[in-house]
PDB file of N, CA and C in Angstrom:
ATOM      1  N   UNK A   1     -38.580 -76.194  78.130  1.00  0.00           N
ATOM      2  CA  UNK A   1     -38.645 -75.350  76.961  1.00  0.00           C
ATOM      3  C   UNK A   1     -39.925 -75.666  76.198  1.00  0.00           C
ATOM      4  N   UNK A   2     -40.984 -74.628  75.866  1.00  0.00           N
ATOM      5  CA  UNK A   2     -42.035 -75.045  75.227  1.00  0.00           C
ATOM      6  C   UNK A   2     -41.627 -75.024  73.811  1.00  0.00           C
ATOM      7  N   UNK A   3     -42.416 -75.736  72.489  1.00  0.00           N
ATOM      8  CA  UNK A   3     -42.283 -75.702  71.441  1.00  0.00           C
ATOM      9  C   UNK A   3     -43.367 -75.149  70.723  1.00  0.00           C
ATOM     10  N   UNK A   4     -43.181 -74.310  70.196  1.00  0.00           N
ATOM     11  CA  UNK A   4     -44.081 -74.043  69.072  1.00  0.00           C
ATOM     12  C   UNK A   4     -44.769 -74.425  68.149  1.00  0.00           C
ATOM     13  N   UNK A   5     -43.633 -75.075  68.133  1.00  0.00           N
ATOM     14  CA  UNK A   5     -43.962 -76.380  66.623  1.00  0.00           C
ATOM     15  C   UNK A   5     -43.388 -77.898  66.438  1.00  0.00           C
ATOM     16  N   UNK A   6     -43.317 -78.426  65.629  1.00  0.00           N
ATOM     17  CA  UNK A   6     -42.747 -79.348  65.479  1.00  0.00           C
ATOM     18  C   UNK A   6     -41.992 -79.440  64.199  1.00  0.00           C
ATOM     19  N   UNK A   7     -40.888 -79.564  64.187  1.00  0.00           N
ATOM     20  CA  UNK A   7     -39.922 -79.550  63.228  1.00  0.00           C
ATOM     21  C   UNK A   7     -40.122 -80.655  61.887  1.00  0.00           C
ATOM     22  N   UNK A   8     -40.156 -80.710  60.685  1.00  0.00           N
ATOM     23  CA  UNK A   8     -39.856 -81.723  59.956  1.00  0.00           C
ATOM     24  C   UNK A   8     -38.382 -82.645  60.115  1.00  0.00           C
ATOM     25  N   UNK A   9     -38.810 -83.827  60.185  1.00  0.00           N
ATOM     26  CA  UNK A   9     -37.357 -84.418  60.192  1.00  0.00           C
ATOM     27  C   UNK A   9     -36.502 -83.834  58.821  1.00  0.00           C
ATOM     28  N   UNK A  10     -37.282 -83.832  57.656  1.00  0.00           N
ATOM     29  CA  UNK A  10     -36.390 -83.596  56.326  1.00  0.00           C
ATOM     30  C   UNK A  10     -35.728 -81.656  56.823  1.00  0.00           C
ATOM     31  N   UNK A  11     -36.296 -81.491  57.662  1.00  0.00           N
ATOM     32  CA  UNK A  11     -35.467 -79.959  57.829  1.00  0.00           C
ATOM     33  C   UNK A  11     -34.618 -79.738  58.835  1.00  0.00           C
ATOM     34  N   UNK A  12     -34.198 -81.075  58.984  1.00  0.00           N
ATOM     35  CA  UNK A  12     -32.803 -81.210  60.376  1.00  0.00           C
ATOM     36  C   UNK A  12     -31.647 -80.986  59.740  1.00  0.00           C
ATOM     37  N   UNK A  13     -31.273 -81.319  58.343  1.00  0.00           N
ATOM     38  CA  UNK A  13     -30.165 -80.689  57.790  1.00  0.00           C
ATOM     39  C   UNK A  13     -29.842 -79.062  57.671  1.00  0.00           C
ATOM     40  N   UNK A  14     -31.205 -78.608  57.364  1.00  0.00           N
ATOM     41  CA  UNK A  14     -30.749 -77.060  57.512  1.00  0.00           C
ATOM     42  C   UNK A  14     -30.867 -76.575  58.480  1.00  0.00           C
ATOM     43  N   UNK A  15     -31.142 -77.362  59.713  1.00  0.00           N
ATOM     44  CA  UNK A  15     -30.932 -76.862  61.580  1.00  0.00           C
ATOM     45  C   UNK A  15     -29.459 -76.978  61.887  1.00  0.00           C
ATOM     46  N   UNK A  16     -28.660 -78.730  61.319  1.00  0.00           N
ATOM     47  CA  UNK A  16     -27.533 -78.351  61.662  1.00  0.00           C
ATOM     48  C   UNK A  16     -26.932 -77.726  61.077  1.00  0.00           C
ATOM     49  N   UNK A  17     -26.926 -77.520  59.706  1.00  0.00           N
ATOM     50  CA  UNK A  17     -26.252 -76.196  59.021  1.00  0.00           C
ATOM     51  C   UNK A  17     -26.521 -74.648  59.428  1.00  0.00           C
ATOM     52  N   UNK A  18     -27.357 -74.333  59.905  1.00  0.00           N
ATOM     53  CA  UNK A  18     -27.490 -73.374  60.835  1.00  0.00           C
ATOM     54  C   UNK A  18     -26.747 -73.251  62.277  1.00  0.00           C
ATOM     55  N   UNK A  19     -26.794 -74.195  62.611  1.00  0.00           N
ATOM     56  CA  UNK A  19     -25.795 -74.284  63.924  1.00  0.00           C
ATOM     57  C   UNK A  19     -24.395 -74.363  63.927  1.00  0.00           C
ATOM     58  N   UNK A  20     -24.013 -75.534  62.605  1.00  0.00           N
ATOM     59  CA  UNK A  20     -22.792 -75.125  62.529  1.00  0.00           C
ATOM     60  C   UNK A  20     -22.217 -73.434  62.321  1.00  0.00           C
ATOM     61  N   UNK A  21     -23.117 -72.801  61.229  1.00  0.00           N
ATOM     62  CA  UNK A  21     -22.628 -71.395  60.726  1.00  0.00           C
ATOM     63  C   UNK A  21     -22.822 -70.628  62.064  1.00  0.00           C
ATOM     64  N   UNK A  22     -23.677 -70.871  63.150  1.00  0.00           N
ATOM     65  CA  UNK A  22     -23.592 -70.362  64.182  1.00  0.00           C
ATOM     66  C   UNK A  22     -22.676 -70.084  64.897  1.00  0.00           C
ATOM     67  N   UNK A  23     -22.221 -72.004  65.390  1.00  0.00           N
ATOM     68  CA  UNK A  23     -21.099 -72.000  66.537  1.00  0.00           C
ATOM     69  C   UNK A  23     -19.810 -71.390  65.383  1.00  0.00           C
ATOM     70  N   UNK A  24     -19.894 -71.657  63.904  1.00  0.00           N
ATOM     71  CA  UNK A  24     -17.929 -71.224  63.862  1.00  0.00           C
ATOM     72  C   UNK A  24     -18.151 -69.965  63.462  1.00  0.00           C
ATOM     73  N   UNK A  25     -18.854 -69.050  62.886  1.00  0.00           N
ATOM     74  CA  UNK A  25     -19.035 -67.972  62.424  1.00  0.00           C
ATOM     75  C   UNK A  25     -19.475 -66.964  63.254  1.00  0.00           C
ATOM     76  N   UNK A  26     -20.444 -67.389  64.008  1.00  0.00           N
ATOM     77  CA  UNK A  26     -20.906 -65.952  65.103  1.00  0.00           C
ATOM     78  C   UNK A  26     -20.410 -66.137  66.424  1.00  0.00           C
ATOM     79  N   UNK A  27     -20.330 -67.287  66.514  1.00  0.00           N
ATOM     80  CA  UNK A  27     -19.138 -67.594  68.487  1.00  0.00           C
ATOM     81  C   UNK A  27     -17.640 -67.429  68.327  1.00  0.00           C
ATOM     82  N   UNK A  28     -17.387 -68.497  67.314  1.00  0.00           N
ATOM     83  CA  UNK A  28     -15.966 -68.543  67.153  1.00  0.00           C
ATOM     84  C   UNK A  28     -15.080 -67.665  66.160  1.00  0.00           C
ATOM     85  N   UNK A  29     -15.521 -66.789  65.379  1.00  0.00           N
ATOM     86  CA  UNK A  29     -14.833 -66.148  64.092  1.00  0.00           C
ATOM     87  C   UNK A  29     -14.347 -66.260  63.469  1.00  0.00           C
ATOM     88  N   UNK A  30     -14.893 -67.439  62.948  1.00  0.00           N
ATOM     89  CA  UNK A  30     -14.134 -68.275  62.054  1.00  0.00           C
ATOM     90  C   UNK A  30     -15.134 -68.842  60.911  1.00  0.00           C
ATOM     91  N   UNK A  31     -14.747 -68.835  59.556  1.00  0.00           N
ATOM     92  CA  UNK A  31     -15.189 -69.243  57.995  1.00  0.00           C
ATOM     93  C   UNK A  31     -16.234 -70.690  58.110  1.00  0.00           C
ATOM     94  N   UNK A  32     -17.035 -70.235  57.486  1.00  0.00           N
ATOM     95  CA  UNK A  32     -18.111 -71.530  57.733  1.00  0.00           C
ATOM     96  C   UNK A  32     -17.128 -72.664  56.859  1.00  0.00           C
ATOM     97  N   UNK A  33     -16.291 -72.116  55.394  1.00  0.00           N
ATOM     98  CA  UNK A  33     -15.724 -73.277  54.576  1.00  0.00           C
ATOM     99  C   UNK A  33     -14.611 -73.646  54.921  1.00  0.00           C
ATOM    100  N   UNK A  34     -13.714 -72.636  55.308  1.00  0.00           N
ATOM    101  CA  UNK A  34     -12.380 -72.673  56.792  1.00  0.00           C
ATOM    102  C   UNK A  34     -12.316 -72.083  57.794  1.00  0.00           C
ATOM    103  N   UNK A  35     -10.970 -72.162  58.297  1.00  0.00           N
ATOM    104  CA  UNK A  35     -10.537 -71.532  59.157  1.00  0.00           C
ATOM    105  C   UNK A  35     -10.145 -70.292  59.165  1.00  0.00           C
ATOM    106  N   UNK A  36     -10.623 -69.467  58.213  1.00  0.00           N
ATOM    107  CA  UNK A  36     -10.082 -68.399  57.756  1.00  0.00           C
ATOM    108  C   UNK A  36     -10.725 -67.483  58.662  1.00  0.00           C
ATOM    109  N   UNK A  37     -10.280 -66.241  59.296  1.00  0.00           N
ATOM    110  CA  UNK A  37     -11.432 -65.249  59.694  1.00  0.00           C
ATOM    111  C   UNK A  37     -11.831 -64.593  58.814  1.00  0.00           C
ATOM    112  N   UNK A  38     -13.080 -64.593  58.187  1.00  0.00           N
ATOM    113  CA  UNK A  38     -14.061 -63.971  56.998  1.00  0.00           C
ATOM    114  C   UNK A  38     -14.699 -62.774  58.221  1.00  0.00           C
ATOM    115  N   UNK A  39     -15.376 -62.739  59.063  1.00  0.00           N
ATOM    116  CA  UNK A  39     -16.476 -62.239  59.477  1.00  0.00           C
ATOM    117  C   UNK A  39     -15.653 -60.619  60.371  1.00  0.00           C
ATOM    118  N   UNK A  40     -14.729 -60.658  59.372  1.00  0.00           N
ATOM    119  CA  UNK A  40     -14.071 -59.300  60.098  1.00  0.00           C
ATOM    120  C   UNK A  40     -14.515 -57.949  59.728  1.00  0.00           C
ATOM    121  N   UNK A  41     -14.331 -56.895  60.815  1.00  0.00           N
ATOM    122  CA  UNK A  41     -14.925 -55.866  60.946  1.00  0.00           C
ATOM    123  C   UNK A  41     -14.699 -55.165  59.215  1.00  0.00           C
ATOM    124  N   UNK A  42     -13.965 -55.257  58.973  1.00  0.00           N
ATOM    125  CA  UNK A  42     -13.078 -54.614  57.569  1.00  0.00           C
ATOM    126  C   UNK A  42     -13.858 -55.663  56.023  1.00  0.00           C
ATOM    127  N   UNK A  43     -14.227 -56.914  56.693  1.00  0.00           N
ATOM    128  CA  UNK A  43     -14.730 -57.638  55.291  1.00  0.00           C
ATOM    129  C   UNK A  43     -16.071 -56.969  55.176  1.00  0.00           C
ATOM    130  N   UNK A  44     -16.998 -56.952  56.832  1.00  0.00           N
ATOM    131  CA  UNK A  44     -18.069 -56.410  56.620  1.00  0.00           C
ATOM    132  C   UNK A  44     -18.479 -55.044  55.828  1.00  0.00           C
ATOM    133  N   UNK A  45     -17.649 -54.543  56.645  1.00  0.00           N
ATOM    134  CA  UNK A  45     -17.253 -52.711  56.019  1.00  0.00           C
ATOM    135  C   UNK A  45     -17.157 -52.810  54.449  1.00  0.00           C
ATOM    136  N   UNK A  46     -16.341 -53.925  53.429  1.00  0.00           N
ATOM    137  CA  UNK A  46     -16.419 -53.665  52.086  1.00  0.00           C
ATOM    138  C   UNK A  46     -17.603 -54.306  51.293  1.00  0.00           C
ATOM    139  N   UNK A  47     -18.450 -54.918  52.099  1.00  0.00           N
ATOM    140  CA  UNK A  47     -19.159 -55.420  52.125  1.00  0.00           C
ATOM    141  C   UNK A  47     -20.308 -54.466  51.710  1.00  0.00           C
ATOM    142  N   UNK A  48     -20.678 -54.003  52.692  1.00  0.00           N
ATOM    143  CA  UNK A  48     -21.355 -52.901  53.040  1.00  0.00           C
ATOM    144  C   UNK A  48     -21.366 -51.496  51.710  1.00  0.00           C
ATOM    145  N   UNK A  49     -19.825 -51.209  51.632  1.00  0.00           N
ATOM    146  CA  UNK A  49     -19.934 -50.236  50.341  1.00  0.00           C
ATOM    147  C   UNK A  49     -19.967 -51.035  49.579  1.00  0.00           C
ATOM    148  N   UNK A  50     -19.344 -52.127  49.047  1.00  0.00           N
ATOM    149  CA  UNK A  50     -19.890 -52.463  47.531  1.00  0.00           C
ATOM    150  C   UNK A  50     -20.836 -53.035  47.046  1.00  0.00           C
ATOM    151  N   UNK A  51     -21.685 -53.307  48.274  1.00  0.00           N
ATOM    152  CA  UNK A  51     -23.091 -54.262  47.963  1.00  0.00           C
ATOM    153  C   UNK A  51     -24.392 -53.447  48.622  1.00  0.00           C
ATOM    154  N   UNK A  52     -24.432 -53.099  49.352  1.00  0.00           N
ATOM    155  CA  UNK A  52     -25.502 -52.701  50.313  1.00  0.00           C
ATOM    156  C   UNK A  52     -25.603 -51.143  49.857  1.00  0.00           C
ATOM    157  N   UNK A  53     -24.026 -50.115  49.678  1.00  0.00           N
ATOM    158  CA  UNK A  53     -24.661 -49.067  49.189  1.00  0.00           C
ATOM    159  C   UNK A  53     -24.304 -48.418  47.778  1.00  0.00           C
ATOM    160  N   UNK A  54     -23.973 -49.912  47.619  1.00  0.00           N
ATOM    161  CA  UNK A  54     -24.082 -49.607  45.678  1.00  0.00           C
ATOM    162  C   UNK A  54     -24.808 -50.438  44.829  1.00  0.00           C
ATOM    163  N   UNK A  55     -26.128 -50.599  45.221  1.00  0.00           N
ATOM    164  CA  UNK A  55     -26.826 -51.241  44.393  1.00  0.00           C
ATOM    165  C   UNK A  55     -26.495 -51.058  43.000  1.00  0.00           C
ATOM    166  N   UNK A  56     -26.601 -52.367  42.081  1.00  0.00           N
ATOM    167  CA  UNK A  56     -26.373 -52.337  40.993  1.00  0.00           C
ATOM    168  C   UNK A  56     -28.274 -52.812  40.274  1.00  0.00           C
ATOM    169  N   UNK A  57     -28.339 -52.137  39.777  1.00  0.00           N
ATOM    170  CA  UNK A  57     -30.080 -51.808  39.320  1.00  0.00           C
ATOM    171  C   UNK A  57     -30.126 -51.740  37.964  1.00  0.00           C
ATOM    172  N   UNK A  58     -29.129 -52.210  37.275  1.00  0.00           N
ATOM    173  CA  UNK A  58     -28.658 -52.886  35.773  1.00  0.00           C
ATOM    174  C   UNK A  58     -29.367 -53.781  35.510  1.00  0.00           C
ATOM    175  N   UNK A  59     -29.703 -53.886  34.256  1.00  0.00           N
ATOM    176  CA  UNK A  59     -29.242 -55.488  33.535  1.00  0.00           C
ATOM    177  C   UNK A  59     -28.614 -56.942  34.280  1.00  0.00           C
ATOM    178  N   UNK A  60     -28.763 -57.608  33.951  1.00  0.00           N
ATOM    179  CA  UNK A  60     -27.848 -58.681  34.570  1.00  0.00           C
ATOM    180  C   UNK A  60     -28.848 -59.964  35.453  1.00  0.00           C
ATOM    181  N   UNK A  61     -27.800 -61.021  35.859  1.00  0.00           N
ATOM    182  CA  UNK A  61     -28.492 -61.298  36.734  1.00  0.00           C
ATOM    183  C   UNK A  61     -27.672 -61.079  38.116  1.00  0.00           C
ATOM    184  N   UNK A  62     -28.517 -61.806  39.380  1.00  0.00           N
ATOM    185  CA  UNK A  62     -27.786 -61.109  40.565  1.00  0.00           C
ATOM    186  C   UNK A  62     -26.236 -62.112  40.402  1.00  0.00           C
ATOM    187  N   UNK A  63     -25.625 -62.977  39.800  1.00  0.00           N
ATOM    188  CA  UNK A  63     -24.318 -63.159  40.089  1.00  0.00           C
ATOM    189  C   UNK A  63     -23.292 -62.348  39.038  1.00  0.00           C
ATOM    190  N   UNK A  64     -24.256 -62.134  38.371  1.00  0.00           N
ATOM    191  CA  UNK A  64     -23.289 -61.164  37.242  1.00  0.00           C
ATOM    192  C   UNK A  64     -22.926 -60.102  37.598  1.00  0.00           C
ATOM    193  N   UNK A  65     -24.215 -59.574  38.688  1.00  0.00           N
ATOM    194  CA  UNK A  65     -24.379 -58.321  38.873  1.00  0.00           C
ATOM    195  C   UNK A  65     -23.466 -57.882  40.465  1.00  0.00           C
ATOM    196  N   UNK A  66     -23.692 -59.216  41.429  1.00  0.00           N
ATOM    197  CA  UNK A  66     -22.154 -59.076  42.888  1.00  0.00           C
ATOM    198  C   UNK A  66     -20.928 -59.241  42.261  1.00  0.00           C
ATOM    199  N   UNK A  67     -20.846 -60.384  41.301  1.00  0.00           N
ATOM    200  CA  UNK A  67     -19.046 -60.304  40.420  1.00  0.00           C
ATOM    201  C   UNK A  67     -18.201 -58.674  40.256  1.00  0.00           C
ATOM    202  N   UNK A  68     -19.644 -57.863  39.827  1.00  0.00           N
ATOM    203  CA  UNK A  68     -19.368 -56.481  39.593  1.00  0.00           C
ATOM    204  C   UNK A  68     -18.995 -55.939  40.812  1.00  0.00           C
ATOM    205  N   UNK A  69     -19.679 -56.064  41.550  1.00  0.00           N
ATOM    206  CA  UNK A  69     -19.987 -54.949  43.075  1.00  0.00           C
ATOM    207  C   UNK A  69     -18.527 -55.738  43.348  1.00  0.00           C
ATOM    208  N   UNK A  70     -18.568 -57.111  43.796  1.00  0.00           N
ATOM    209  CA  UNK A  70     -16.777 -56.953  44.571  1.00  0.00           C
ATOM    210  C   UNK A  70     -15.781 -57.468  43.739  1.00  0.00           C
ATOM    211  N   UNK A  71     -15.339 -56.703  42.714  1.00  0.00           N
ATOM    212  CA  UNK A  71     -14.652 -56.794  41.632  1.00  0.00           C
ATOM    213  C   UNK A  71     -12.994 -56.246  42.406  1.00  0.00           C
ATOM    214  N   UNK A  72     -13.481 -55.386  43.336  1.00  0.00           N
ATOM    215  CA  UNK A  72     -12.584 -55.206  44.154  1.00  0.00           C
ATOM    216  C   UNK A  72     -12.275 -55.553  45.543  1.00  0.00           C
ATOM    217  N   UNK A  73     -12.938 -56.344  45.769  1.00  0.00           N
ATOM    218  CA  UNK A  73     -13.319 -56.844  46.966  1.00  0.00           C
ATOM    219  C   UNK A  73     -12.294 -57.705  47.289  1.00  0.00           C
ATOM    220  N   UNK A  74     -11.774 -57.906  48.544  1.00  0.00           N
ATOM    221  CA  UNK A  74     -10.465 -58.749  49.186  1.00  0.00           C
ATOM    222  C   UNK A  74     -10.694 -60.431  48.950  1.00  0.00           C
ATOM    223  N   UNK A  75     -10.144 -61.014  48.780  1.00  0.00           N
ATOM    224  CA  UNK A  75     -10.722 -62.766  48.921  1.00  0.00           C
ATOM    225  C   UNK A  75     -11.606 -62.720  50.289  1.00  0.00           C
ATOM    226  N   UNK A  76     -11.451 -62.411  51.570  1.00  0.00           N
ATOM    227  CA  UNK A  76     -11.900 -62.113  52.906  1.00  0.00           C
ATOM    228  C   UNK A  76     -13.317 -61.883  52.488  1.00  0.00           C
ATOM    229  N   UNK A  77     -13.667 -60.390  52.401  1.00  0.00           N
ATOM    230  CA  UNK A  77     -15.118 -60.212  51.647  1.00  0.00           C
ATOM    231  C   UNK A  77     -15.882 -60.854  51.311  1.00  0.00           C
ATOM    232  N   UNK A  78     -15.103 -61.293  49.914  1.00  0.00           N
ATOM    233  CA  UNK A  78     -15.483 -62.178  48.792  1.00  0.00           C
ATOM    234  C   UNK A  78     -16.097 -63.613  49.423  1.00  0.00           C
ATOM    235  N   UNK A  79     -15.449 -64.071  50.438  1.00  0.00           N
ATOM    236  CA  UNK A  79     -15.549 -65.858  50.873  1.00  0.00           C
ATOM    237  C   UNK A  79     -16.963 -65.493  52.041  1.00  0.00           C
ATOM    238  N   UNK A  80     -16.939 -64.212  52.906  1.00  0.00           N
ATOM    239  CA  UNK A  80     -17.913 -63.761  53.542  1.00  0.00           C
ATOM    240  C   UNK A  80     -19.572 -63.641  52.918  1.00  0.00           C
ATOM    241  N   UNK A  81     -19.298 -62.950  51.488  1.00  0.00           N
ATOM    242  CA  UNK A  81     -20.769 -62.931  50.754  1.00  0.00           C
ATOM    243  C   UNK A  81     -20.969 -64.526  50.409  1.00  0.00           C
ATOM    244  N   UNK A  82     -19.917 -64.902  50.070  1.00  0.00           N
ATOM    245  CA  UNK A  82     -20.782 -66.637  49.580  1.00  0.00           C
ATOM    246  C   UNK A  82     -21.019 -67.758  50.647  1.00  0.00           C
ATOM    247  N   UNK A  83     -20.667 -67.088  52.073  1.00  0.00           N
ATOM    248  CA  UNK A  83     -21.068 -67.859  53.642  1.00  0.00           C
ATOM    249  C   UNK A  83     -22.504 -67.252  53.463  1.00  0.00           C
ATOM    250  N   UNK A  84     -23.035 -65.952  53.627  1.00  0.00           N
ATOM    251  CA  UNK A  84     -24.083 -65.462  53.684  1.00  0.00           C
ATOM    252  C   UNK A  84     -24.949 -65.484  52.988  1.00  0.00           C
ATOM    253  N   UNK A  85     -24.488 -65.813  51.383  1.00  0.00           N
ATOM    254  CA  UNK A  85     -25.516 -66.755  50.879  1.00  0.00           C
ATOM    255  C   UNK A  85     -26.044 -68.104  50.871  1.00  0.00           C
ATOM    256  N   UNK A  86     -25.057 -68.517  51.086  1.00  0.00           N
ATOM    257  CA  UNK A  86     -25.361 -70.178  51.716  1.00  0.00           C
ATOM    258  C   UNK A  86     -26.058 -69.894  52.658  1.00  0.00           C
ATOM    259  N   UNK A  87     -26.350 -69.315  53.611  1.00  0.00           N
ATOM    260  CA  UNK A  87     -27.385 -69.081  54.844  1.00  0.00           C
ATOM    261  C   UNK A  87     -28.479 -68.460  53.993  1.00  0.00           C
ATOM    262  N   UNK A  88     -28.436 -67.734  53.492  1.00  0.00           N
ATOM    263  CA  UNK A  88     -29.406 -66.866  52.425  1.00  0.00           C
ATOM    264  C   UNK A  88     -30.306 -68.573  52.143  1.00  0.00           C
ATOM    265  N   UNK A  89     -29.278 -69.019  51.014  1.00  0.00           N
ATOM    266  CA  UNK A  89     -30.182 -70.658  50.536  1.00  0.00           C
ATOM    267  C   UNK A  89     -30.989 -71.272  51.372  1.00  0.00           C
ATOM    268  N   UNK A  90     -30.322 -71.287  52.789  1.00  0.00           N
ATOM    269  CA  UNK A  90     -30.539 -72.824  52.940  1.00  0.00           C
ATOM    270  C   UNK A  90     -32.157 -72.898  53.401  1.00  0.00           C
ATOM    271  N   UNK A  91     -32.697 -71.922  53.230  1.00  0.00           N
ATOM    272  CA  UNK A  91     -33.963 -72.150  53.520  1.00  0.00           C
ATOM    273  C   UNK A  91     -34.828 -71.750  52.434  1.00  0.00           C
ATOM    274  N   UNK A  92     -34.283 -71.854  51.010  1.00  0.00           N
ATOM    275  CA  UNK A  92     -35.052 -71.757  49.874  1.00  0.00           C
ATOM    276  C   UNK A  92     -35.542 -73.053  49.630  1.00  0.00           C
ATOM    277  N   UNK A  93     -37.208 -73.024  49.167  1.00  0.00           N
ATOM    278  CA  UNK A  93     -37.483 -74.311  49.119  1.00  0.00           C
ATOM    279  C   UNK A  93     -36.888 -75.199  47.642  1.00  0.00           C
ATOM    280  N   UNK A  94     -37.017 -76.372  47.932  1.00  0.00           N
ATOM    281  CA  UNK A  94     -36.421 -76.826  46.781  1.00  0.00           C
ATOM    282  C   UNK A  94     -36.912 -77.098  45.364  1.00  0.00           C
ATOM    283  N   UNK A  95     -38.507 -76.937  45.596  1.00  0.00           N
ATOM    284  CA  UNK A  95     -38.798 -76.360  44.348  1.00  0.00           C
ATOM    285  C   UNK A  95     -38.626 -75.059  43.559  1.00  0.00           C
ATOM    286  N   UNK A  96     -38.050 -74.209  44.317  1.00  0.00           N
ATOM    287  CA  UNK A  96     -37.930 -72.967  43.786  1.00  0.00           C
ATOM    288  C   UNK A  96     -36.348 -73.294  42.962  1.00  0.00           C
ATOM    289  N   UNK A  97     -35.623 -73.793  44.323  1.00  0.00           N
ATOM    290  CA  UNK A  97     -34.234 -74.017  43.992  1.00  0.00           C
ATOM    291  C   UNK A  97     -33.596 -74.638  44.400  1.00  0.00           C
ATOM    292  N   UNK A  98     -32.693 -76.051  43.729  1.00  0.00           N
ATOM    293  CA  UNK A  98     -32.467 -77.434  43.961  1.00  0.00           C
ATOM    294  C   UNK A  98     -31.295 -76.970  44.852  1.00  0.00           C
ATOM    295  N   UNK A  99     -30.500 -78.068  45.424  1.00  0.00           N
ATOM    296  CA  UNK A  99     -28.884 -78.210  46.318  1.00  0.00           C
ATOM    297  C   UNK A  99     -27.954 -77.953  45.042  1.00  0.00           C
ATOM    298  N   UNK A 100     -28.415 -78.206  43.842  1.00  0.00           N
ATOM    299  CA  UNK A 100     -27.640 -78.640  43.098  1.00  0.00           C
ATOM    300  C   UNK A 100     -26.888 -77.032  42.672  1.00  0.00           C
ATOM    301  N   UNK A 101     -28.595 -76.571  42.350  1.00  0.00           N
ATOM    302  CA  UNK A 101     -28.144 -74.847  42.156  1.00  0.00           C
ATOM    303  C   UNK A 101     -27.431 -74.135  43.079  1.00  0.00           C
ATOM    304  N   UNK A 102     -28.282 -74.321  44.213  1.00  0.00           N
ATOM    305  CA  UNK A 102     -27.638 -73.754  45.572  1.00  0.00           C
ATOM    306  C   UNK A 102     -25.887 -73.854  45.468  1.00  0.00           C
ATOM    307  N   UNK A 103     -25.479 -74.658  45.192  1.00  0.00           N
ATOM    308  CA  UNK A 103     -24.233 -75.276  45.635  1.00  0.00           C
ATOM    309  C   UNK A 103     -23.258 -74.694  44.223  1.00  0.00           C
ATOM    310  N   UNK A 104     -23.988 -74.658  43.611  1.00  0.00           N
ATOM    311  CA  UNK A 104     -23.434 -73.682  42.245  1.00  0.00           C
ATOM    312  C   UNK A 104     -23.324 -72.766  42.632  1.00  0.00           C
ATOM    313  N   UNK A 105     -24.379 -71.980  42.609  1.00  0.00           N
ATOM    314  CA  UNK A 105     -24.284 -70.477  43.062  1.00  0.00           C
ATOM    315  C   UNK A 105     -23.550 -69.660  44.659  1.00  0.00           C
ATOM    316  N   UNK A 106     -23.093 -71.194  45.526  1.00  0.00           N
ATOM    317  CA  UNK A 106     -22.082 -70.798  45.960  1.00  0.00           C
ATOM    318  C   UNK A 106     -20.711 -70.438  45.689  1.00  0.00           C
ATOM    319  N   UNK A 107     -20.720 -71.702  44.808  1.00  0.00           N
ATOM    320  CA  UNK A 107     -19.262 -72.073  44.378  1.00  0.00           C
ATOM    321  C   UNK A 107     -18.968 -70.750  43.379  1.00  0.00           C
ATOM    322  N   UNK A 108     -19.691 -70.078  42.571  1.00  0.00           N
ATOM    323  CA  UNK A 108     -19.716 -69.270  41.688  1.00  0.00           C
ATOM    324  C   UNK A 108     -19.105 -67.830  42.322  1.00  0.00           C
ATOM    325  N   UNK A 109     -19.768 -67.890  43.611  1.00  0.00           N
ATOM    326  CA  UNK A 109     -19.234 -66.429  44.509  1.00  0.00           C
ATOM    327  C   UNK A 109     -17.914 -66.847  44.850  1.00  0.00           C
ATOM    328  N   UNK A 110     -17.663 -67.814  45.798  1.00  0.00           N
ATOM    329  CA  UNK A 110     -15.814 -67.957  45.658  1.00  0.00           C
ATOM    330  C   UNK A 110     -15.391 -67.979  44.929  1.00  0.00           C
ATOM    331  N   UNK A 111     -15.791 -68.404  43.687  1.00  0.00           N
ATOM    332  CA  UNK A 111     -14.534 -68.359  42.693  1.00  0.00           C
ATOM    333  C   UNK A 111     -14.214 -66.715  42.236  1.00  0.00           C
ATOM    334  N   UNK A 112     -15.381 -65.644  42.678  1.00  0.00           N
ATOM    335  CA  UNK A 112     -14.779 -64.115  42.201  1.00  0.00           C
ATOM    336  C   UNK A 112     -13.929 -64.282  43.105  1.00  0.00           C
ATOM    337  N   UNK A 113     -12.952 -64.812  44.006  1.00  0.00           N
ATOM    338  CA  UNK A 113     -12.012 -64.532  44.554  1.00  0.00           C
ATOM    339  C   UNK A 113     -10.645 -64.652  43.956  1.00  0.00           C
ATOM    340  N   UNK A 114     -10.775 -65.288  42.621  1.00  0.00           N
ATOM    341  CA  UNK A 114      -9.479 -65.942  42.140  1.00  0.00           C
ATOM    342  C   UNK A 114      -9.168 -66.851  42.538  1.00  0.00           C
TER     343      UNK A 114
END
């Protein structure tokens, strides 16, 4: 296998966090935080209408502004957008934006689940 590059050691955490969300989420169908199946045809689908083709182009910021979009959204959905932002993060640098935030602004999307 040729390499392109050479990896930073400090960026092996977000390789295996990538792999994990790989093997349980896109092989196995199963919740990066459980065992839950999130990645279902039906979470995507509400997904899709309440985020993708209802932009909200308000005021706000963007967690104020998805709280809105899946206000109706299933817990399923709901646990799906805050897997996909955690993948979204994990390659924000950390001067832009710490683990600390990151890990907030996960926790912030599950909790619209109730």
């Amino acid at each position: 296998m040729t390499r392109t590059r050479i990896p930073c050691p400090s960026a092996q955490p977000v390789y295996a966090a990538v792999a994990l969300w790989r093997d349980r989420c896109l092989l196995d169908d199963l919740g990066l935080f459980n065992d839950n199946r999130v990645s279902t045809l039906g979470n995507i689908e509400v997904l899709v209408r309440d985020f993708v083709q209802q932009p909200d182009l308000g005021e706000g910021t963007f967690l104020s502004k998805l709280r809105g979009q899946l206000t109706a959204a299933p817990p399923g959905a709901v646990q799906l957008a805050a897997e996909l932002l955690y993948v979204h993060l994990l390659i924000a640098r950390s001067s832009t934006i710490g683990g600390a935030k990151k890990l907030q602004q996960v926790r912030t999307v599950l909790g619209f689940a109730g």
